[in-house]
Protein backbone atom coordinates (compact mmCIF):
# COMPACT_ATOMS: atom_id res chain seq x y z
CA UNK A 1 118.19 104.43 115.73
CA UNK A 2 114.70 103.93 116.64
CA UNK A 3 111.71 103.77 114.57
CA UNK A 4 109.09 106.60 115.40
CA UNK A 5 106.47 106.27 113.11
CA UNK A 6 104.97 104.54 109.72
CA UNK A 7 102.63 106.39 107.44
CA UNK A 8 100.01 104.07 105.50
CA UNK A 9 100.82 103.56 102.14
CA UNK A 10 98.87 101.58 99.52
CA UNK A 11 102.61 100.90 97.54
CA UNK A 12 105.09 101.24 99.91
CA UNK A 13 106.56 101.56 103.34
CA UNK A 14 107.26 104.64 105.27
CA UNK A 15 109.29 105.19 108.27
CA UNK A 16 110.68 107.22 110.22
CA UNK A 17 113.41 106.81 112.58
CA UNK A 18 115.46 109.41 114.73
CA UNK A 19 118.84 108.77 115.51
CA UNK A 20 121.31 111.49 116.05
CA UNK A 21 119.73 114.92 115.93
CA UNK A 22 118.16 113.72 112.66
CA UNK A 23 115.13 112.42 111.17
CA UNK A 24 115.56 109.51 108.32
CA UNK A 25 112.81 109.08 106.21
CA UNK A 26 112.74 105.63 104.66
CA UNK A 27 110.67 104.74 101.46
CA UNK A 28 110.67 101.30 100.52
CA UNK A 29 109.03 99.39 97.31
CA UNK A 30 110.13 96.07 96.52
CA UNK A 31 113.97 95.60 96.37
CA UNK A 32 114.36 99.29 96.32
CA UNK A 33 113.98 101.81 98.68
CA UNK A 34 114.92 105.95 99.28
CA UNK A 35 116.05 107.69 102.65
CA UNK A 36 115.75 111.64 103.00
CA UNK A 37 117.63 112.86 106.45
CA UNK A 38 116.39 116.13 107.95
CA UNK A 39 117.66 117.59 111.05
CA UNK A 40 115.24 117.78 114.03
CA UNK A 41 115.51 121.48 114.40
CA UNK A 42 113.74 121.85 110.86
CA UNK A 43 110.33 120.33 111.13
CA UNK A 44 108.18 119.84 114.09
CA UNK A 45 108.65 116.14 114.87
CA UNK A 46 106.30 113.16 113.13
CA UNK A 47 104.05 116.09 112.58
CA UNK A 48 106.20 118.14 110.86
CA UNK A 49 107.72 115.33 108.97
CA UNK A 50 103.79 114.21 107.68
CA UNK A 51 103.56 117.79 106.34
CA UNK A 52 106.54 117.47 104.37
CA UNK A 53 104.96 114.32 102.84
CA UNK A 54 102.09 115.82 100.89
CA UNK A 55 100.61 113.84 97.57
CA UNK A 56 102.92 115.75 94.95
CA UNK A 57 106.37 114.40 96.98
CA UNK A 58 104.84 111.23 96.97
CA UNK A 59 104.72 111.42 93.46
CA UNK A 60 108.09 112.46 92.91
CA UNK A 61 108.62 109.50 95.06
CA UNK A 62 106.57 106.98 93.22
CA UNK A 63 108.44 108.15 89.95
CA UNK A 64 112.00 107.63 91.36
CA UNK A 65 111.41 104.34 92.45
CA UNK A 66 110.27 103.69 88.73
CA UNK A 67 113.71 105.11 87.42
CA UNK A 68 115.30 102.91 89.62
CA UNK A 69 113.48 99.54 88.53
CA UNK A 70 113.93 100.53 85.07
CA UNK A 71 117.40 101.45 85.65
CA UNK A 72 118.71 98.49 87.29
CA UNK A 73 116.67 95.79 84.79
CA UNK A 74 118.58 97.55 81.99
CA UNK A 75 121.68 97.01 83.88
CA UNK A 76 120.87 93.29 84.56
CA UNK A 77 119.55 92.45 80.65
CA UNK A 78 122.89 93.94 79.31
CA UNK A 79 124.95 91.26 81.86
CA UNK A 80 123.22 88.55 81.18
């Protein structure tokens, strides 16, 4: 796998990697983090992948990773 770009992000990291015949799209925020695969044959390489990443997926992003912090501190407070 080898990283082929980062895209500038005021709360988290983004990466991309190729490995395989397939793009992974990593999304990291604190302990957390999100990876979308897509096949190179569907997007246009690092361009094609920016496109994808437009404000309103970011969003959708951004309000994931909140599920998931809220999610796992309820887990934690009930076993502890």
């Amino acid at each position: 796998m080898r990283v082929i770009g980062n895209i500038p992000h005021p709360k988290m990291s983004i990466s991309i990697f190729s490995m395989n015949d397939k793009y992974q799209i990593k999304f990291e925020a604190g302990p957390m983090e999100q990876i979308y695969k897509i096949a190179h044959s569907e997007v246009n390489g690092l361009e094609g992948i920016q496109k994808i990443i437009d404000e309103e997926f970011l969003e959708k992003i951004m309000n994931c990773f909140n599920e998931m912090y809220l999610s796992f501190k309820e887990a934690k407070e009930r076993n502890h």
